[in-house]
PDB file of N, CA and C in Angstrom:
ATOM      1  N   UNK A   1     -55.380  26.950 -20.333  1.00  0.00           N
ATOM      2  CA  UNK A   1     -54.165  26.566 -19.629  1.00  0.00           C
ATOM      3  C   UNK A   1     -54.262  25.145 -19.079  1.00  0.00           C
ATOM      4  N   UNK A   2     -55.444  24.598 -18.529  1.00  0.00           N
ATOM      5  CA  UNK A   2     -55.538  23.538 -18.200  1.00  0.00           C
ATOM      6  C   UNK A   2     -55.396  22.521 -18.659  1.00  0.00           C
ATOM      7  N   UNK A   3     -56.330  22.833 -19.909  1.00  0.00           N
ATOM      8  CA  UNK A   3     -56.106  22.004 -21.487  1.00  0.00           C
ATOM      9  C   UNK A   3     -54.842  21.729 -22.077  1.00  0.00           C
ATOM     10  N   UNK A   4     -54.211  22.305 -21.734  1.00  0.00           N
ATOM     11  CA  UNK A   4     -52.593  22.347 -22.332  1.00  0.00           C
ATOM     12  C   UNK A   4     -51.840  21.422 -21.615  1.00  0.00           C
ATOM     13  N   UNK A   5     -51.942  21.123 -20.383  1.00  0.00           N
ATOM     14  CA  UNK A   5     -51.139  20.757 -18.994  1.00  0.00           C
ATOM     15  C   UNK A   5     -51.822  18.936 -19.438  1.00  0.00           C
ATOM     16  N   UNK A   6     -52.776  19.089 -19.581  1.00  0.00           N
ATOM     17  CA  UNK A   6     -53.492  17.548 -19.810  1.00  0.00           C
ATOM     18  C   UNK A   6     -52.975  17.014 -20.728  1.00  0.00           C
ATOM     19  N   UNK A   7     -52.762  17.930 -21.923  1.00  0.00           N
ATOM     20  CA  UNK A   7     -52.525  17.238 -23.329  1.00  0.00           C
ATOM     21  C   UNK A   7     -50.773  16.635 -23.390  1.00  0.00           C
ATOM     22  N   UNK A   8     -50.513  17.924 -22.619  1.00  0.00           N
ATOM     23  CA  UNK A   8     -48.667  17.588 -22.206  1.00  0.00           C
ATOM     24  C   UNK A   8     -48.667  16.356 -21.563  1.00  0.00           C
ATOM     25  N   UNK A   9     -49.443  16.352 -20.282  1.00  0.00           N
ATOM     26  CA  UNK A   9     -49.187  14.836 -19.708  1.00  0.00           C
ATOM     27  C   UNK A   9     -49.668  13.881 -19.901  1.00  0.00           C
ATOM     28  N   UNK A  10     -50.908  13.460 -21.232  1.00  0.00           N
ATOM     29  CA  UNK A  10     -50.824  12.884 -21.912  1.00  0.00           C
ATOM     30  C   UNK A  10     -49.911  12.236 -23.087  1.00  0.00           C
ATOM     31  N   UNK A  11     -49.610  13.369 -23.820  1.00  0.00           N
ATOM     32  CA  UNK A  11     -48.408  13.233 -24.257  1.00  0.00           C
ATOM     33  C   UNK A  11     -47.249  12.178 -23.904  1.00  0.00           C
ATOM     34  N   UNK A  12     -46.692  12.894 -22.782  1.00  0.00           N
ATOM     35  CA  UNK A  12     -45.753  12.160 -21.870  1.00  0.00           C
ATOM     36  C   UNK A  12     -46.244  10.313 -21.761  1.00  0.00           C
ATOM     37  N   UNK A  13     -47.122  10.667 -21.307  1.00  0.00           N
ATOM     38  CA  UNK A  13     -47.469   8.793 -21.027  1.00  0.00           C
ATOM     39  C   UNK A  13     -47.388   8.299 -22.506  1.00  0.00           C
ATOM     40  N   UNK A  14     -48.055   8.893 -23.087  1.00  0.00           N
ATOM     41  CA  UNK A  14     -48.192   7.837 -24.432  1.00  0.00           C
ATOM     42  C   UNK A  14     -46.669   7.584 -25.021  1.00  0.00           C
ATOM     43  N   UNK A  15     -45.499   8.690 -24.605  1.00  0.00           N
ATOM     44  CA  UNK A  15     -44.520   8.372 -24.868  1.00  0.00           C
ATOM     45  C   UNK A  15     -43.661   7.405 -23.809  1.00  0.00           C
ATOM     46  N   UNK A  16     -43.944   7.458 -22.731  1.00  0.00           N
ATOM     47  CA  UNK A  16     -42.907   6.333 -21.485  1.00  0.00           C
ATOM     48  C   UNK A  16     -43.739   5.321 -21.584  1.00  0.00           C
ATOM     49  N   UNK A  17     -44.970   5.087 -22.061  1.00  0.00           N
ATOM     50  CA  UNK A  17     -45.597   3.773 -21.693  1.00  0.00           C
ATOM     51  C   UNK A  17     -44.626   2.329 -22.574  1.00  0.00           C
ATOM     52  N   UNK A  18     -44.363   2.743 -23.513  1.00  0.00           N
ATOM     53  CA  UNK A  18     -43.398   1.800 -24.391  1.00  0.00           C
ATOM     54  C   UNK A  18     -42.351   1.257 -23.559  1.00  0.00           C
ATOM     55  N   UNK A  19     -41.639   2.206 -23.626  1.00  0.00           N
ATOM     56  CA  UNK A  19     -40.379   1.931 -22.518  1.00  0.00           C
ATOM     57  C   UNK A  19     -40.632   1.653 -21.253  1.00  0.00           C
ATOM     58  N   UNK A  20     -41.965   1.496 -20.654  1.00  0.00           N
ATOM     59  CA  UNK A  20     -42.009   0.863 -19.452  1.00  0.00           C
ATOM     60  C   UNK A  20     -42.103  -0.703 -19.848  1.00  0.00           C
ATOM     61  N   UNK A  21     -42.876  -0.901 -20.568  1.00  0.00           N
ATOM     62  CA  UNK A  21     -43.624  -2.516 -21.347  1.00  0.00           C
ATOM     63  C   UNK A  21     -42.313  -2.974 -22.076  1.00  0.00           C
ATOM     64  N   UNK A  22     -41.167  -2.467 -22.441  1.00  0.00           N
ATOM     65  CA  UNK A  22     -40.006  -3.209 -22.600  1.00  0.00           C
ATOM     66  C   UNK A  22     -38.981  -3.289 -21.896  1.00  0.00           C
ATOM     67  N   UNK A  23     -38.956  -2.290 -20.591  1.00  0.00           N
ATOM     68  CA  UNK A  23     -38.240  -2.706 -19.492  1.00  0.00           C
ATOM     69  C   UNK A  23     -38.530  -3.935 -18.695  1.00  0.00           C
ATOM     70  N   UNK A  24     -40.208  -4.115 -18.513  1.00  0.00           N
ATOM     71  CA  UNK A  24     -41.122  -5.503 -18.187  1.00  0.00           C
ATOM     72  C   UNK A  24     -40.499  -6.918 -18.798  1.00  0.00           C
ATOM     73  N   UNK A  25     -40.340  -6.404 -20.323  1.00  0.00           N
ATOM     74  CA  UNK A  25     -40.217  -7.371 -21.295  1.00  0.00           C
ATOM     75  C   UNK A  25     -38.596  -8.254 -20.608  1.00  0.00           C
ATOM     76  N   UNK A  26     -37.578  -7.215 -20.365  1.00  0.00           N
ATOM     77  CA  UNK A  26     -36.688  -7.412 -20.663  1.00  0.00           C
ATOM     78  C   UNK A  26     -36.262  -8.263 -19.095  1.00  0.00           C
ATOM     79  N   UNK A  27     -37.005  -7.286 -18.292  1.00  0.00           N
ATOM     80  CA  UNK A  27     -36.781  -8.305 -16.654  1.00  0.00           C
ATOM     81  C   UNK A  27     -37.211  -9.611 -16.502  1.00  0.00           C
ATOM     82  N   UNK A  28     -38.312  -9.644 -17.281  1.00  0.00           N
ATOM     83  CA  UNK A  28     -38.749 -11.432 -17.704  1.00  0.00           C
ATOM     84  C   UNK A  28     -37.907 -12.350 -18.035  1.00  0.00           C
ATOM     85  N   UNK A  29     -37.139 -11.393 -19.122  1.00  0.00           N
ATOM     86  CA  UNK A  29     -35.945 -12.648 -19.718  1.00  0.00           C
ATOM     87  C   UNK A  29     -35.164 -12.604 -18.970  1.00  0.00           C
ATOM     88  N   UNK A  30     -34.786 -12.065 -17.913  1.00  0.00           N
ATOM     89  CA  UNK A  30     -33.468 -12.252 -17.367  1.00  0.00           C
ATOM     90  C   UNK A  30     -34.083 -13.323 -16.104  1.00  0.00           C
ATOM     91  N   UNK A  31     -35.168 -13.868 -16.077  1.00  0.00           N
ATOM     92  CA  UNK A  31     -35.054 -14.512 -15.220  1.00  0.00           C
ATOM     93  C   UNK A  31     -35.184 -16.089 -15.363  1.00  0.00           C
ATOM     94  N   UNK A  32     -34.788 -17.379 -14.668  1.00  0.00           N
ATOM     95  CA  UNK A  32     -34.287 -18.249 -15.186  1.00  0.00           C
ATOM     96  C   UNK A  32     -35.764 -19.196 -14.882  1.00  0.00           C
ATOM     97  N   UNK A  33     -35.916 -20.367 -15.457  1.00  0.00           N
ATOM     98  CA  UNK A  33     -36.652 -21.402 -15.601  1.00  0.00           C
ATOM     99  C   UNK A  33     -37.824 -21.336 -14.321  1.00  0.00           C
ATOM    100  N   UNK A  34     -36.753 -21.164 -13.069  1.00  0.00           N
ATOM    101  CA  UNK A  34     -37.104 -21.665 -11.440  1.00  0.00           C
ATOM    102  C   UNK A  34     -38.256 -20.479 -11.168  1.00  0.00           C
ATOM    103  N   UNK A  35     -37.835 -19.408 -11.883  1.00  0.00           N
ATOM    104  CA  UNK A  35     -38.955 -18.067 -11.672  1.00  0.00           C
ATOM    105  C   UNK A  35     -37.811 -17.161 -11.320  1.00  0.00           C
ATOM    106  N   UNK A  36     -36.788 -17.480 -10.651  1.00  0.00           N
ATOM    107  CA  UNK A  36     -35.914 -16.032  -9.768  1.00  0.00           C
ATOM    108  C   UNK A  36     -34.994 -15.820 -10.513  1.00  0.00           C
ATOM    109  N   UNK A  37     -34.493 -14.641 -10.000  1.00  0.00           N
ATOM    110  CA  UNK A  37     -32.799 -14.223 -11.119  1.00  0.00           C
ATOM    111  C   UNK A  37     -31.750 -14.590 -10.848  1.00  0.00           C
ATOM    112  N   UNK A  38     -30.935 -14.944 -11.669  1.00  0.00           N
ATOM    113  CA  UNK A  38     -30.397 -15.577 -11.523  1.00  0.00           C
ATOM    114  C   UNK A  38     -29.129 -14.475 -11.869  1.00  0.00           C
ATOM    115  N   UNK A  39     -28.562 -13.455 -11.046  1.00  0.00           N
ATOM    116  CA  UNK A  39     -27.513 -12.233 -11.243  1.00  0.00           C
ATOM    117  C   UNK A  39     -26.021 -13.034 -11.084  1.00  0.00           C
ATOM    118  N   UNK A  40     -26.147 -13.687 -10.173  1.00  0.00           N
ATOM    119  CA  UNK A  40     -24.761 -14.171  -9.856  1.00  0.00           C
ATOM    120  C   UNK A  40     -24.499 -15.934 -10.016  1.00  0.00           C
ATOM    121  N   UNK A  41     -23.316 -16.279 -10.141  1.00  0.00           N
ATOM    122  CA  UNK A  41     -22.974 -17.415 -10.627  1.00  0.00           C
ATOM    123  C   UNK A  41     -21.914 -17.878  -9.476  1.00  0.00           C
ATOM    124  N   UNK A  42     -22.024 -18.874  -8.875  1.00  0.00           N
ATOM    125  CA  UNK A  42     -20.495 -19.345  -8.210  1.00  0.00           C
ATOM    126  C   UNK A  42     -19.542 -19.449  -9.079  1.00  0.00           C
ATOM    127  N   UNK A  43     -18.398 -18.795  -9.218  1.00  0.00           N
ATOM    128  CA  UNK A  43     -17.441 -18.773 -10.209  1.00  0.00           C
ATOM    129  C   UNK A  43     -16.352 -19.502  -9.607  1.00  0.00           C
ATOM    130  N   UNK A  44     -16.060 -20.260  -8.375  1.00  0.00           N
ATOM    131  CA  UNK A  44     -14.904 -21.017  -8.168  1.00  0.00           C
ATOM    132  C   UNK A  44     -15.476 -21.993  -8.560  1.00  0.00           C
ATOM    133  N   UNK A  45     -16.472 -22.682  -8.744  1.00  0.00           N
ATOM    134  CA  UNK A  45     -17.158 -23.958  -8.933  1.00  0.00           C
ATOM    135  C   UNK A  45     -17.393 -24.217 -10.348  1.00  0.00           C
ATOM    136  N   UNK A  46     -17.780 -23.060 -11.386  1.00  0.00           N
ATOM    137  CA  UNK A  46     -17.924 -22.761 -12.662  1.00  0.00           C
ATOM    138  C   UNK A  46     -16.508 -23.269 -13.223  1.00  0.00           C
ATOM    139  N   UNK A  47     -15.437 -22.079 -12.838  1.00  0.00           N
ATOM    140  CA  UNK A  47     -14.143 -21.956 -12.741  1.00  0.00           C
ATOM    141  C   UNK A  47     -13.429 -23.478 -12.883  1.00  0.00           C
ATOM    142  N   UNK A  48     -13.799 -23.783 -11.587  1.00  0.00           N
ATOM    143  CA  UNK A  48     -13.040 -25.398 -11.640  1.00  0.00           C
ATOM    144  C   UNK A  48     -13.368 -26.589 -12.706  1.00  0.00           C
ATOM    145  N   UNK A  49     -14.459 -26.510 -12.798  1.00  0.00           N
ATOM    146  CA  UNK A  49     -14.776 -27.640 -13.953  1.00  0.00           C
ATOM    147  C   UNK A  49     -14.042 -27.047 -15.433  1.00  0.00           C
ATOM    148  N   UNK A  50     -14.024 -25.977 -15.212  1.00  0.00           N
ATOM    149  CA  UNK A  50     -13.986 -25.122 -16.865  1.00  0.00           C
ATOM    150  C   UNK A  50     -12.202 -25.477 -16.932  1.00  0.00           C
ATOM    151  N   UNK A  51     -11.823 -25.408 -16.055  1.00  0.00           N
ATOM    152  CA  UNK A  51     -10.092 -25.365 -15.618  1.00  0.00           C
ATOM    153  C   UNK A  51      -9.387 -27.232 -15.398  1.00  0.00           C
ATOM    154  N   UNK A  52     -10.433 -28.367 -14.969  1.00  0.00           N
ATOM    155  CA  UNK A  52     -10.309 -29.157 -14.620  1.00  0.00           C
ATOM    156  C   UNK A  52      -9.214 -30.093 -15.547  1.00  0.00           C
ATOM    157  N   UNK A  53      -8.551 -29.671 -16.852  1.00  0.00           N
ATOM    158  CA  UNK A  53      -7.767 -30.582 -17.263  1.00  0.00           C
ATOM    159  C   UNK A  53      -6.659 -29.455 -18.127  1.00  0.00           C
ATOM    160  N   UNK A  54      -6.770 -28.209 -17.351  1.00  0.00           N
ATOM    161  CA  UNK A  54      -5.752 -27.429 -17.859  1.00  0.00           C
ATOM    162  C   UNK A  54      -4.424 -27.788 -17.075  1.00  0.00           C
ATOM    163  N   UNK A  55      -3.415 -27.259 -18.103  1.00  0.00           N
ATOM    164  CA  UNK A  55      -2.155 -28.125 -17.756  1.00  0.00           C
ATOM    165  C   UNK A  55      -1.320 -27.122 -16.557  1.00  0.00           C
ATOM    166  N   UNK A  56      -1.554 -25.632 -16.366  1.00  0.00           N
ATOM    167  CA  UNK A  56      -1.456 -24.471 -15.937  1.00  0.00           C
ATOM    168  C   UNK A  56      -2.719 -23.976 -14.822  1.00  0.00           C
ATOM    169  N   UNK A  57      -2.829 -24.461 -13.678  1.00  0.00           N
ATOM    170  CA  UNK A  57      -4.310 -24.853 -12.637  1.00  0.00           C
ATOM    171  C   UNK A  57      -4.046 -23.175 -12.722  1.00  0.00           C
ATOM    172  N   UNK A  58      -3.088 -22.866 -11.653  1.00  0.00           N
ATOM    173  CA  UNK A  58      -3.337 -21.644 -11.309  1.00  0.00           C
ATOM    174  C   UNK A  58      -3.657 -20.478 -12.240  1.00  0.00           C
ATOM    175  N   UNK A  59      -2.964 -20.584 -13.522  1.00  0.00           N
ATOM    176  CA  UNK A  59      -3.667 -19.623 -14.899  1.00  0.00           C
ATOM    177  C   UNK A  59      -4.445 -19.813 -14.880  1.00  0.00           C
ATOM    178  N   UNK A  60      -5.461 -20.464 -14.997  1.00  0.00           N
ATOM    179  CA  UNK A  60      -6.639 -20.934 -15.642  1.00  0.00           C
ATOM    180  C   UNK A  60      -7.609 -20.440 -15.001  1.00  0.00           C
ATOM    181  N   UNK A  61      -7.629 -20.663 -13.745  1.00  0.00           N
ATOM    182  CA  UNK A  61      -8.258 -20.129 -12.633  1.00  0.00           C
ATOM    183  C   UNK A  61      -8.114 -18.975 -11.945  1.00  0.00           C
ATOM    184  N   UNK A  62      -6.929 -18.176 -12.239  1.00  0.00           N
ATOM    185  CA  UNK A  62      -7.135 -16.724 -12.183  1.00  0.00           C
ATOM    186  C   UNK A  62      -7.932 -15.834 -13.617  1.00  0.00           C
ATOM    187  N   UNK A  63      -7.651 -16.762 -14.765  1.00  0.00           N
ATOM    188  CA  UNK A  63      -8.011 -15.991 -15.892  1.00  0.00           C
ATOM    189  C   UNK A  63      -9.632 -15.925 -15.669  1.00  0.00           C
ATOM    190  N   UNK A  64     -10.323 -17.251 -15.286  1.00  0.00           N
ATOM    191  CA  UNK A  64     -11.196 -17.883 -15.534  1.00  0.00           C
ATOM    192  C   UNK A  64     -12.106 -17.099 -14.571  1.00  0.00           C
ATOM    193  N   UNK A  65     -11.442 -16.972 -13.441  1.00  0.00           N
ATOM    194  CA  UNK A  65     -12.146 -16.214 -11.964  1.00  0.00           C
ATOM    195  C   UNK A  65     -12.491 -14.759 -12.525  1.00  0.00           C
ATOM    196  N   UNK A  66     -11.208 -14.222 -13.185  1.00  0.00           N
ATOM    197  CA  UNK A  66     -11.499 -12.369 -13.504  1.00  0.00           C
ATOM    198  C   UNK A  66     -12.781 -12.453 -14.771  1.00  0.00           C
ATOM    199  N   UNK A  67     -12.761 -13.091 -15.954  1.00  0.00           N
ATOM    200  CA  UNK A  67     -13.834 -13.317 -16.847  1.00  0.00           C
ATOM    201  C   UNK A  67     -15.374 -13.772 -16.367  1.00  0.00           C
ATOM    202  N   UNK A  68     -15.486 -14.525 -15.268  1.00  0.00           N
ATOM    203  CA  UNK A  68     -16.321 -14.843 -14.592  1.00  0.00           C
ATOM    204  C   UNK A  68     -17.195 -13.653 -14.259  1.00  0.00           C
ATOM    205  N   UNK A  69     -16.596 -13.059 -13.444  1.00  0.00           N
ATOM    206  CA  UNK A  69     -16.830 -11.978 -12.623  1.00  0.00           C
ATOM    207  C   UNK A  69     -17.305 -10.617 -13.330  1.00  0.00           C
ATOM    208  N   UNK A  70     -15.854 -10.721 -14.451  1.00  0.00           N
ATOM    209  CA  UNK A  70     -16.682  -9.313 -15.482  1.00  0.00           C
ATOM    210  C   UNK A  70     -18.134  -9.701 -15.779  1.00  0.00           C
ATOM    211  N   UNK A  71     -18.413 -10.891 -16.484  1.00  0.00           N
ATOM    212  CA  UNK A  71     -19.641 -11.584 -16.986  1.00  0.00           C
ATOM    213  C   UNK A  71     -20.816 -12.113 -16.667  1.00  0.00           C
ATOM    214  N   UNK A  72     -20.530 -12.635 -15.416  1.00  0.00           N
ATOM    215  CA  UNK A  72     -21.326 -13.452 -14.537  1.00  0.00           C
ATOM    216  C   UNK A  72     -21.683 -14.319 -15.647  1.00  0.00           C
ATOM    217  N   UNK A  73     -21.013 -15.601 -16.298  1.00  0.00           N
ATOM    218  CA  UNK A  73     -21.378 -16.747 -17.069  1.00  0.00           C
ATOM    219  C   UNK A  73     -20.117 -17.321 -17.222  1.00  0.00           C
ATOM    220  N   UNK A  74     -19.824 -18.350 -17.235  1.00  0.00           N
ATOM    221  CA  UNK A  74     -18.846 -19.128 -17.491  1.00  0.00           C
ATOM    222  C   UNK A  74     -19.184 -20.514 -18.692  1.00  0.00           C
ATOM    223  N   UNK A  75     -18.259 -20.207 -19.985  1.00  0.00           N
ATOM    224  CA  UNK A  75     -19.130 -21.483 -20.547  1.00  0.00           C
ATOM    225  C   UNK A  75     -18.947 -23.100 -20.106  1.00  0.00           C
ATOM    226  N   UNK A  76     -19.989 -23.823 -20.731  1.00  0.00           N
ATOM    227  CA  UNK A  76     -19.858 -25.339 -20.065  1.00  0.00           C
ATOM    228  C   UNK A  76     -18.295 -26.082 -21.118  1.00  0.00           C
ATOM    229  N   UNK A  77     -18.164 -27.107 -20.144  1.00  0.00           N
ATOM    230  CA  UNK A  77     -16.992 -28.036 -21.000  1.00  0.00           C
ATOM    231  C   UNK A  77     -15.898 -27.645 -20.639  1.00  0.00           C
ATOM    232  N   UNK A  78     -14.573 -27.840 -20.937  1.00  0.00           N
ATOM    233  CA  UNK A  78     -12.955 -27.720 -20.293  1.00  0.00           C
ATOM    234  C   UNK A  78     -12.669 -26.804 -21.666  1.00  0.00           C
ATOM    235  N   UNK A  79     -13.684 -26.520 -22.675  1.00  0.00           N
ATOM    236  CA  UNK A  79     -12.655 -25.630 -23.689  1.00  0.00           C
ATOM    237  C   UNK A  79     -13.846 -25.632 -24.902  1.00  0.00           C
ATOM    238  N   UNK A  80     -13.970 -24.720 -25.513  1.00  0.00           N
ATOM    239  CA  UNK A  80     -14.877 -24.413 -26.818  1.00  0.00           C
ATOM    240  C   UNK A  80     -15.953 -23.725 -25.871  1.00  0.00           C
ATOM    241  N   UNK A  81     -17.201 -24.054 -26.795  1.00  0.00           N
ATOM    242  CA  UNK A  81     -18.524 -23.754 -26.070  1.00  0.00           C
ATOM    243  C   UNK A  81     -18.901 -22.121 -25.803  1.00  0.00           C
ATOM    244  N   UNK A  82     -18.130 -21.344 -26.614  1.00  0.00           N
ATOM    245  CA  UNK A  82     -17.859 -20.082 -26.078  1.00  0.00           C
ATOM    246  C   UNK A  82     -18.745 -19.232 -26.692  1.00  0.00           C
ATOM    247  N   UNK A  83     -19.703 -19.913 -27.829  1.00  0.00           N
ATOM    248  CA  UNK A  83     -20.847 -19.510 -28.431  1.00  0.00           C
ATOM    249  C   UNK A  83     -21.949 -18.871 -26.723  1.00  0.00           C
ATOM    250  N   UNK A  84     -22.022 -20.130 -26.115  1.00  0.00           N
ATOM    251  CA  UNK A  84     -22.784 -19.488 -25.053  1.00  0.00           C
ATOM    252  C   UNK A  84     -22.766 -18.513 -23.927  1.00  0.00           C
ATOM    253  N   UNK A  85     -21.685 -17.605 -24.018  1.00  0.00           N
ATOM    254  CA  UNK A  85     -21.733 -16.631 -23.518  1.00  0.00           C
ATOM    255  C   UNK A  85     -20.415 -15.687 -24.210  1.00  0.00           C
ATOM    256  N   UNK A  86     -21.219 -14.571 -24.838  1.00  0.00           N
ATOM    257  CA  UNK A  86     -20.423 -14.063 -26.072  1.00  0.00           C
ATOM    258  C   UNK A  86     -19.097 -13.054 -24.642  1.00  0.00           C
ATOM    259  N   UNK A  87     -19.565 -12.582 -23.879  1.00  0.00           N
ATOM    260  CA  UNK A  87     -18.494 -11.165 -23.706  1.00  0.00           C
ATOM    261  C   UNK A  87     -17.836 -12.011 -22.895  1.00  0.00           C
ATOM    262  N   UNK A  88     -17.573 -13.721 -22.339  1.00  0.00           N
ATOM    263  CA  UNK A  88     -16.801 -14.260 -22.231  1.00  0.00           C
ATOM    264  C   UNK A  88     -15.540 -15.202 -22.915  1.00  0.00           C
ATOM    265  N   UNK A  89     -15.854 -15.254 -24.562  1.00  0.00           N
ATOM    266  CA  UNK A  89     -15.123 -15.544 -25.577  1.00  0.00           C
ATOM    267  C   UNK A  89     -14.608 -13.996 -26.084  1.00  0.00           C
ATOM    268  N   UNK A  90     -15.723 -12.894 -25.956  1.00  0.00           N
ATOM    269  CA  UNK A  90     -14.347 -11.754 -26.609  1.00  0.00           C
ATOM    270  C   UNK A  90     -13.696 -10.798 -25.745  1.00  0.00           C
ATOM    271  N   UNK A  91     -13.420 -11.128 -24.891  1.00  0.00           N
ATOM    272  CA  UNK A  91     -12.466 -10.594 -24.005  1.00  0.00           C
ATOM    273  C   UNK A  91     -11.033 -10.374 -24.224  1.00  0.00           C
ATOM    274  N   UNK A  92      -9.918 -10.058 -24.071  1.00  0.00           N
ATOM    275  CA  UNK A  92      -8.776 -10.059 -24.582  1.00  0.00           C
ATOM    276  C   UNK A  92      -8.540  -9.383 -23.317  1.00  0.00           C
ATOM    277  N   UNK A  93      -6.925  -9.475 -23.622  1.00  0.00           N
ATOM    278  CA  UNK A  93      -5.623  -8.834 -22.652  1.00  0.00           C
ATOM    279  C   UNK A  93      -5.402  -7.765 -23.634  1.00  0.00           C
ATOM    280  N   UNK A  94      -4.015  -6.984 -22.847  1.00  0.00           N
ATOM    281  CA  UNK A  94      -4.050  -5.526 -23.414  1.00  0.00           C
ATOM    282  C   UNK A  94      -2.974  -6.011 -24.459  1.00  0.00           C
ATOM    283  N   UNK A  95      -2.624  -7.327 -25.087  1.00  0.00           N
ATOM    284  CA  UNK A  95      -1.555  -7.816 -25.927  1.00  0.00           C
ATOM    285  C   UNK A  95      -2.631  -7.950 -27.311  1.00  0.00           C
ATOM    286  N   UNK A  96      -3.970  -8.771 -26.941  1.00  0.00           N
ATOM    287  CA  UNK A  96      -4.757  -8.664 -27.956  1.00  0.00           C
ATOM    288  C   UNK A  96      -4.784 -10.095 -28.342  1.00  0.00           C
ATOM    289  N   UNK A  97      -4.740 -10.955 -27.081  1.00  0.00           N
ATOM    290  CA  UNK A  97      -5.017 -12.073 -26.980  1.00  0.00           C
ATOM    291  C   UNK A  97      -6.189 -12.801 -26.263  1.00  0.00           C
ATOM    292  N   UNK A  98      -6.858 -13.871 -26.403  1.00  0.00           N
ATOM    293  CA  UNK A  98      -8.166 -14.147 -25.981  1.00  0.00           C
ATOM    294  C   UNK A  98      -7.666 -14.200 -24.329  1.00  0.00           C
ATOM    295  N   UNK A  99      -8.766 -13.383 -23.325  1.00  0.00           N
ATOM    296  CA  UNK A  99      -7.755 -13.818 -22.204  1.00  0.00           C
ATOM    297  C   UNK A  99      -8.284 -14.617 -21.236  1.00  0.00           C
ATOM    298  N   UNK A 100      -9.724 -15.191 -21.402  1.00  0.00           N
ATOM    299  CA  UNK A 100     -10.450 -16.553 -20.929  1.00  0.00           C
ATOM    300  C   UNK A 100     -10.263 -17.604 -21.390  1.00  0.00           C
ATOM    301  N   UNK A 101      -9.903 -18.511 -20.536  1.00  0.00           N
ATOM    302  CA  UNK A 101      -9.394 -20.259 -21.211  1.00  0.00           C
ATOM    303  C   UNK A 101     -10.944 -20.747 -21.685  1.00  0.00           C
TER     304      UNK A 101
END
């Protein structure tokens, strides 16, 4: 009986040890250059540059604020660039239009 109980919780480890060493893996990458994480983004400040030569301030910056927020990333530049943060280029409205400037 004892023998059994060992081999089970052996078992067990040899199976969670993976998934601990790629949960490790994965908290590493999320953290930025400086060493710390970087979870949240100022999104009025993101927002504004991203919005800075739209012809429509207040659209831009409500669209820009709600995408922000779903994402925490805003891409760089007043327009394109949307390669660098994907679930902020495929976003859409319920029309089925892109709905981040």
């Amino acid at each position: 009986m004892a023998i059994s109980k060992v081999l089970i919780a052996s078992i067990l480890l040899c199976l969670l040890l993976p998934s601990l060493a790629e949960a490790a893996d994965q908290t590493e990458s999320t953290k930025v250059a400086g060493g710390s994480y970087s979870g949240k983004i100022d999104c009025d400040a993101a927002c504004a540059a991203r919005c800075q030569l739209a012809s429509r301030q207040r659209l831009c910056h409500r669209a820009c604020g709600t995408c922000c927020a779903r994402c925490s990333c805003v891409p760089p530049g007043t327009s394109g660039n949307t390669d660098v943060c994907p679930c902020y280029a495929t976003m859409t409205t319920h029309g089925g239009r892109l709905k981040c400037p």
